[in-house]
Protein backbone atom coordinates (compact mmCIF):
# COMPACT_ATOMS: atom_id res chain seq x y z
CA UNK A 1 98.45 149.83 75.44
CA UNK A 2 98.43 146.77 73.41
CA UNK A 3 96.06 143.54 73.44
CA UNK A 4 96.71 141.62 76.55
CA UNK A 5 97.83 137.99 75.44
CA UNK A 6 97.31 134.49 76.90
CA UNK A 7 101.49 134.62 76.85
CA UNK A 8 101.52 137.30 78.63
CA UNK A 9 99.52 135.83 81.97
CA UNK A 10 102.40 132.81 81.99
CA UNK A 11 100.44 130.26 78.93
CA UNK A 12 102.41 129.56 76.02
CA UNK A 13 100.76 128.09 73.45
CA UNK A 14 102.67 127.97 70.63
CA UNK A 15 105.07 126.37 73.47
CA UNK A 16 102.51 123.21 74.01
CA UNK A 17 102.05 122.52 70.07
CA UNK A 18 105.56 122.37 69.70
CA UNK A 19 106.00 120.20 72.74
CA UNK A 20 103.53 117.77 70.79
CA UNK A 21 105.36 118.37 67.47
CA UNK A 22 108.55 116.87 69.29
CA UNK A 23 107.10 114.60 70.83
CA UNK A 24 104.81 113.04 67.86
CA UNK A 25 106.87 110.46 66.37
CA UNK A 26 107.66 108.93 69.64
CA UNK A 27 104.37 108.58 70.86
CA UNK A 28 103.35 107.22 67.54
CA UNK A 29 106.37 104.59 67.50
CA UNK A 30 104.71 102.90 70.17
CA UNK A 31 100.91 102.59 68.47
CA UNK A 32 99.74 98.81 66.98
CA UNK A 33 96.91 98.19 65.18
CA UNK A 34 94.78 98.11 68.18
CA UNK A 35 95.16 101.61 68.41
CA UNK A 36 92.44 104.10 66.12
CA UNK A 37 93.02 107.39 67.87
CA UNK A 38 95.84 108.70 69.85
CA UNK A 39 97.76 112.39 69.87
CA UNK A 40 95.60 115.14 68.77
CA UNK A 41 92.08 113.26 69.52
CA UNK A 42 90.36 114.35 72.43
CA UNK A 43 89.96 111.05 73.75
CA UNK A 44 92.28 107.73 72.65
CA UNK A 45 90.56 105.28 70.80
CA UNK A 46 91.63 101.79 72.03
CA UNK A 47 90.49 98.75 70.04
CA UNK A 48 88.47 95.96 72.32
CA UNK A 49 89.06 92.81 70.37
CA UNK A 50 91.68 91.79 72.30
CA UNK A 51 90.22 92.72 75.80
CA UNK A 52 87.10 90.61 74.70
CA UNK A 53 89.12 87.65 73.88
CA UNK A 54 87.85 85.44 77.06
CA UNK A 55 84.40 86.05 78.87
CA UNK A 56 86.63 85.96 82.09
CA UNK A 57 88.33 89.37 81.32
CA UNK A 58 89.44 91.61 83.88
CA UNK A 59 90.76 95.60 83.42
CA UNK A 60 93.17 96.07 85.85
CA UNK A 61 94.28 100.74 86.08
CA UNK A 62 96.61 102.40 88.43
CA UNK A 63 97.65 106.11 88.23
CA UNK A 64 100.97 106.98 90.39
CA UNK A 65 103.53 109.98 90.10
CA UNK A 66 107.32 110.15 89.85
CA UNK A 67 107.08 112.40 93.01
CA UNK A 68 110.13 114.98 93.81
CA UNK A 69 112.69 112.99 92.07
CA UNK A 70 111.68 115.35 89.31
CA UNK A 71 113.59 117.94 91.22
CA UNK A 72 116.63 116.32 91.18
CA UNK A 73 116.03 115.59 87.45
CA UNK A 74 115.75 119.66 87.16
CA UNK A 75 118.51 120.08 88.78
CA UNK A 76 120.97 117.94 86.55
CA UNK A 77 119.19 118.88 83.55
CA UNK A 78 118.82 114.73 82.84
CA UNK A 79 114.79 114.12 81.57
CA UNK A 80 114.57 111.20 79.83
CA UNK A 81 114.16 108.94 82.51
CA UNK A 82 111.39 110.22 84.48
CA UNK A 83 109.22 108.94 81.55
CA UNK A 84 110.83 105.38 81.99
CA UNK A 85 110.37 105.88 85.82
CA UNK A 86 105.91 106.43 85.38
CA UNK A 87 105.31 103.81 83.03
CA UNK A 88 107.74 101.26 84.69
CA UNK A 89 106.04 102.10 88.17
CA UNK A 90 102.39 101.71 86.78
CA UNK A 91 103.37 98.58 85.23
CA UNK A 92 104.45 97.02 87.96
CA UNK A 93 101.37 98.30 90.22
CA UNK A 94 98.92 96.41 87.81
CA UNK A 95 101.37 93.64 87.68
CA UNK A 96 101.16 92.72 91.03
CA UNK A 97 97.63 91.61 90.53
CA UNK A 98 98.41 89.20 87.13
CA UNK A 99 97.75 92.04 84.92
CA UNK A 100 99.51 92.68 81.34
CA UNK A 101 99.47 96.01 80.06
CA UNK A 102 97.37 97.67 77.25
CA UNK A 103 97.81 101.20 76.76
CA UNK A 104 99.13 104.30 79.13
CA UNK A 105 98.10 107.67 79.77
CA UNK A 106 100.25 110.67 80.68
CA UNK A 107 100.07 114.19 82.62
CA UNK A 108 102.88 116.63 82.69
CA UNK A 109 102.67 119.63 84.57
CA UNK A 110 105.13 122.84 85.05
CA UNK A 111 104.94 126.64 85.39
CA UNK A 112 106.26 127.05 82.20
CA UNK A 113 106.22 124.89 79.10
CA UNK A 114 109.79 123.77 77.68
CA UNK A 115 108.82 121.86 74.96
CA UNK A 116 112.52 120.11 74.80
CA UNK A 117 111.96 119.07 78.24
CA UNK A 118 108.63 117.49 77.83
CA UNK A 119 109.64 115.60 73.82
CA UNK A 120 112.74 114.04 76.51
CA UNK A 121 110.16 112.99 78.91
CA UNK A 122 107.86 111.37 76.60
CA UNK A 123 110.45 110.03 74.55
CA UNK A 124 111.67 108.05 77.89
CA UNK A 125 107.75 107.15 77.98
CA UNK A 126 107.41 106.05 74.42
CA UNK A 127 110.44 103.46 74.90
CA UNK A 128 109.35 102.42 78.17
CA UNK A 129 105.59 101.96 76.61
CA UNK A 130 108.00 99.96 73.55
CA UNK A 131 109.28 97.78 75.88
CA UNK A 132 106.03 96.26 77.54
CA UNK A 133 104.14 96.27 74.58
CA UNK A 134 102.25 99.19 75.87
CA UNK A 135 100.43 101.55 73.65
CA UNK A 136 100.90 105.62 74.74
CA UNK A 137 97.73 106.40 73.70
CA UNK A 138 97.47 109.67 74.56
CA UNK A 139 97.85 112.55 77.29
CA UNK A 140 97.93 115.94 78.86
CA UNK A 141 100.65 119.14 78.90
CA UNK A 142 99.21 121.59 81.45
CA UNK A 143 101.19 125.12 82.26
CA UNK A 144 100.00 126.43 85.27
CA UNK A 145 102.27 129.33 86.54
CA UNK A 146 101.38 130.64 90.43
CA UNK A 147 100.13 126.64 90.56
CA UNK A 148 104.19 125.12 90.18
CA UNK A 149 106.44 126.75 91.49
CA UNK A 150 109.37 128.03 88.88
CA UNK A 151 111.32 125.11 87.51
CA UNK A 152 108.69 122.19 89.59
CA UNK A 153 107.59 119.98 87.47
CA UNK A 154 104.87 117.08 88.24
CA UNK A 155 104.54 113.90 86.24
CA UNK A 156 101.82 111.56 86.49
CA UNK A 157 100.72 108.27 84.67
CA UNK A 158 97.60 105.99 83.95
CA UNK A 159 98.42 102.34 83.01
CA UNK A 160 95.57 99.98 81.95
CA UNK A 161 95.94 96.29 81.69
CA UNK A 162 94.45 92.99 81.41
CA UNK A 163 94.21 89.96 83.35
CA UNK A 164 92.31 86.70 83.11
CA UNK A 165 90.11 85.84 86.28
CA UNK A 166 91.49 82.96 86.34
CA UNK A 167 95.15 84.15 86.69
CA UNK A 168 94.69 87.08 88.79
CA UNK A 169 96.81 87.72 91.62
CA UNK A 170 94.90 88.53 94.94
CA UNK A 171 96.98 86.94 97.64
CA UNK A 172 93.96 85.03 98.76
CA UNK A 173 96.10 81.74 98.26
CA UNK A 174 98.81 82.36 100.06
CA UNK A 175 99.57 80.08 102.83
CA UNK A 176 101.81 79.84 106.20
CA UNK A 177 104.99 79.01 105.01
CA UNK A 178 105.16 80.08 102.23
CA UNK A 179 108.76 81.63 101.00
CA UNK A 180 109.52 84.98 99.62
CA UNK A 181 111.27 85.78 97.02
CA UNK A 182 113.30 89.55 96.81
CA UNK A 183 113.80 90.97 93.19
CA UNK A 184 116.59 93.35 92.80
CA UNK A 185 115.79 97.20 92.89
CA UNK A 186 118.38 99.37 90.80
CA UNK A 187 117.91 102.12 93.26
CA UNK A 188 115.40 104.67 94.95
CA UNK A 189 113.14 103.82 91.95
CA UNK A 190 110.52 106.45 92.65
CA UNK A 191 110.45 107.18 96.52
CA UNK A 192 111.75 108.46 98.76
CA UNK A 193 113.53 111.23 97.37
CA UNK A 194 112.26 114.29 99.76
CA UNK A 195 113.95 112.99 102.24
CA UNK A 196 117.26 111.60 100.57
CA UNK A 197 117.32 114.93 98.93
CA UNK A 198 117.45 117.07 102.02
CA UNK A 199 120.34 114.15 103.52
CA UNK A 200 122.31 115.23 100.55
CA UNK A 201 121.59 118.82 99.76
CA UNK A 202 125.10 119.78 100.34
CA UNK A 203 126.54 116.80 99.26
CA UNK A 204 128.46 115.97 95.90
CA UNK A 205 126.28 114.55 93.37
CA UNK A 206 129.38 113.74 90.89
CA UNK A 207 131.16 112.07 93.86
CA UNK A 208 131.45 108.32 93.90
CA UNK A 209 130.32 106.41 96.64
CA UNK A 210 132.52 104.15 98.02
CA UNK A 211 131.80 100.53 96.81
CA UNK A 212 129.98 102.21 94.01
CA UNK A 213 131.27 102.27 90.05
CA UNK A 214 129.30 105.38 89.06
CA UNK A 215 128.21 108.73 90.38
CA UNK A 216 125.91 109.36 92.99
CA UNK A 217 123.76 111.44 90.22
CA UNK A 218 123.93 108.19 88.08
CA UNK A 219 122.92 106.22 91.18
CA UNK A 220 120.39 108.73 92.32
CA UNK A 221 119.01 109.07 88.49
CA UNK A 222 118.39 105.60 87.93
CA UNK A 223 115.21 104.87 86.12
CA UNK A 224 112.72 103.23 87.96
CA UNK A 225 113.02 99.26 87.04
CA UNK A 226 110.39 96.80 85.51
CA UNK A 227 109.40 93.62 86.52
CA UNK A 228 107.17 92.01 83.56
CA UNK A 229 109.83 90.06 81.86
CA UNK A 230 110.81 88.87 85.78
CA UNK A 231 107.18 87.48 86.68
CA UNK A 232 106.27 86.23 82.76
CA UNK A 233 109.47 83.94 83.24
CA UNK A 234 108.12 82.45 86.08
CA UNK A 235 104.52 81.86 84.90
CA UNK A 236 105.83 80.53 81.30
CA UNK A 237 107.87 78.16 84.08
CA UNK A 238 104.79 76.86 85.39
CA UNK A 239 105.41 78.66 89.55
CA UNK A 240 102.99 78.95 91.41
CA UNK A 241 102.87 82.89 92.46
CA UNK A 242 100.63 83.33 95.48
CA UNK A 243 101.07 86.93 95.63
CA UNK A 244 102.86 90.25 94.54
CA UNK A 245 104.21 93.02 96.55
CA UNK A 246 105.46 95.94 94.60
CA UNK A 247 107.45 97.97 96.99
CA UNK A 248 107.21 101.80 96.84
CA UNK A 249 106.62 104.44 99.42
CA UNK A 250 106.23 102.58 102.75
CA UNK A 251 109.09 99.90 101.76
CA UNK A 252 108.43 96.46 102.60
CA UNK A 253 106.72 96.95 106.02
CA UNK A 254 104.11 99.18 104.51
CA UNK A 255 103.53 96.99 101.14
CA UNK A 256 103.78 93.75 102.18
CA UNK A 257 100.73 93.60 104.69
CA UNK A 258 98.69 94.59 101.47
CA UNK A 259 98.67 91.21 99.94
CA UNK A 260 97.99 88.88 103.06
CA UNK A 261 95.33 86.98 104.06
CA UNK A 262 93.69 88.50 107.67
CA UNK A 263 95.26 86.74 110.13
CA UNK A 264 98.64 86.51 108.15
CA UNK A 265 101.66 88.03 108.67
CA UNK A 266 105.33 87.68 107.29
CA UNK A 267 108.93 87.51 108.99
CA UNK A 268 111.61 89.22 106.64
CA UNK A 269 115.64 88.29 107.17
CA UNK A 270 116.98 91.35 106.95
CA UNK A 271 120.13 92.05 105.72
CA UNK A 272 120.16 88.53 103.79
CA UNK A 273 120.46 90.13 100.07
CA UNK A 274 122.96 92.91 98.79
CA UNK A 275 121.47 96.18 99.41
CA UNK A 276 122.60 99.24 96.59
CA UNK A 277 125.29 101.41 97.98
CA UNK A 278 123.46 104.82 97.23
CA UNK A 279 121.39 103.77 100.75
CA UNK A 280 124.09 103.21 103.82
CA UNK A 281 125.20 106.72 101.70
CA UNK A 282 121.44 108.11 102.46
CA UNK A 283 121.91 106.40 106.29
CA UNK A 284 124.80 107.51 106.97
CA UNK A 285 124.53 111.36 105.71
CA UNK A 286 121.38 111.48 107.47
CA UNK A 287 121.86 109.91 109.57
CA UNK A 288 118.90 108.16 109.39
CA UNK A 289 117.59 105.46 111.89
CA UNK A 290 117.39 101.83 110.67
CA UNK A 291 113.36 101.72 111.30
CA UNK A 292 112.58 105.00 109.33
CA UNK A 293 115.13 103.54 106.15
CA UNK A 294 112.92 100.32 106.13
CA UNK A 295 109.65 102.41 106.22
CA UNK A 296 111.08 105.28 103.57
CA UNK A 297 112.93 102.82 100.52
CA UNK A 298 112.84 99.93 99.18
CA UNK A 299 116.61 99.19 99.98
CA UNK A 300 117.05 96.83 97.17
CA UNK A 301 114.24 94.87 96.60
CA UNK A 302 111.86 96.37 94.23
CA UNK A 303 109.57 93.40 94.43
CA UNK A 304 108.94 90.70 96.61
CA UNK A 305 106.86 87.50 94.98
CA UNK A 306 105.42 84.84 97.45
CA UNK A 307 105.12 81.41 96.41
CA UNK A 308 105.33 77.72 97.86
CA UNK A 309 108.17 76.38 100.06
CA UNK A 310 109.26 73.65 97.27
CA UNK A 311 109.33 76.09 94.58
CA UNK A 312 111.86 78.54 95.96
CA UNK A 313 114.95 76.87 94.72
CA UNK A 314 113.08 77.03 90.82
CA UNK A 315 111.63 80.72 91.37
CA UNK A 316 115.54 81.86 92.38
CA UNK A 317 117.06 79.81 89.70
CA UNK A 318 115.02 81.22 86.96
CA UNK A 319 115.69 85.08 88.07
CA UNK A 320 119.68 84.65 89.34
CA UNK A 321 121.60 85.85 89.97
CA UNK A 322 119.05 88.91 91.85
CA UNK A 323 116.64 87.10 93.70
CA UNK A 324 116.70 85.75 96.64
CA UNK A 325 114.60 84.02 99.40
CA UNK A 326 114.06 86.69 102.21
CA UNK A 327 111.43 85.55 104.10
CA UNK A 328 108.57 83.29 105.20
CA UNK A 329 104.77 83.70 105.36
CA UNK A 330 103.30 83.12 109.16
């Protein structure tokens, strides 16, 4: 009987340095000078200089997950933009509070290492990371067979950001009537997708939902968008944001509430702004009851930005055409 191997209880190794072979360049693309340590150090090494800039500084970190639209991604064989989907998620969670982000962290998980697989993932990452002015500075490959089921895969970010005291965003100045503004979600983003996948199990994902100019795969698929270059228009504008609502799992009625004052509470027009196709195909193959669709997805509005009543006609005109002015702060 021959030695007993790491391989042979499920671990790969030679699997995980290849993973971080592929994945190398792209991680690297996204370092700046800032940045003395990344992949292969144990720990990232993140120059302070500019975090030190003002006395007033404030670190601003949110971890999140891309949840079970990985499974979906397995099951089309389509990676790339479940790394777009993290980083754009944990950006906008530290946005919400004024922050602009530094450097990001990643953890991917699975039963079994494909190195291909992860390189596509943290590709999407790298790009994402590009496009913020993010650094990946480092992160974690983990194969954990009898933990993940065959084919699962779990992936799970760390953003870090800055923000000035005095521009931080705590919705402690936001006022009764107040407006708020909707920003335009280009899908599920990243929730909801237990339950739209068990709506649609037996459904076609190359179909083409009606009203739709794509698949529902395409629509389904579609990475998870941004909001920086949205709220940095409006500041270098001179609005007045009172408060940020980034709206994930719990849609509007669960996120919303988060930012008001005690005492506060807001009055949404539904069904004012153009909601995405891919959910009255969710509702309807359900079907699912209006209430539960409002608590489950955002239904096209990824982010909703509160600021005064005379500065909703400047706030809409900066973003058109995909804002609009959905409610009112009581």
């Amino acid at each position: 009987m021959g030695s007993l191997r790491y391989r042979d209880s499920g671990v790969d190794i030679e699997a995980g340095e290849q993973a971080v072979a592929l994945m190398k360049a792209a991680v690297q693309s996204t370092y700046g000078p800032e940045v003395l340590a990344g992949i292969g150090a144990f720990g990232g090494l993140y120059e302070a200089a500019a975090v030190r800039a003002a006395d007033d500084t404030i670190l601003v970190a949110s971890t999140d997950g891309v949840g079970t639209k990985t499974l979906l991604a397995a099951q089309l064989g389509r990676w790339e933009g479940l790394g777009h989907d993290i980083v754009n998620h944990c950006v906008n969670d530290i946005l919400v509070q004024g922050a602009r982000p530094l450097f990001f962290l990643d953890y991917i998980a699975s039963a079994r290492l494909d190195p291909a697989q992860v390189a596509a993932i943290v590709a999407g990452m790298a790009a994402a990371c590009r496009a913020v002015g993010a650094a990946l500075l480092g992160g974690e490959t983990a194969e954990m067979p009898g933990v993940y089921m065959p084919g699962a895969l779990d992936v799970v970010g760390t953003m870090v950001g800055v923000v000035r005291r005095g521009e931080l965003i705590d919705g402690s100045r936001i006022r009764p009537g107040d407006r708020i503004i909707g920003l335009a979600s280009n899908g599920l983003h990243t929730n909801g997708y237990s339950l739209a996948r068990r709506v649609l199990a037996d459904g076609d994902l190359g179909a083409v939902p009606p009203g739709a100019d794509r698949p529902l795969a395409d629509l389904l698929l579609a990475p998870h968008r941004c909001y920086l270059s949205h709220i940095e228009t409006l500041r270098r504008a001179g609005v007045d944001i009172r408060g940020l609502a980034h709206i994930t799992g719990g849609g509007i009625p669960g996120n919303l509430p988060r930012i008001l004052p005690p005492g506060r509470r807001a009055e949404i027009a539904w069904g004012t702004w153009p909601e995405p196709v891919v959910f009255d195909w969710i509702r309807r193959a359900g079907p699912i009851a209006e209430e539960e669709m409002r608590r489950v997805f955002n239904l096209g509005l990824g982010m909703l930005v509160i600021v005064p009543p005379e500065q909703v006609e400047t706030a809409q005109a900066l973003l058109a055409p995909e804002a609009w002015d959905v409610g009112v702060v009581l």
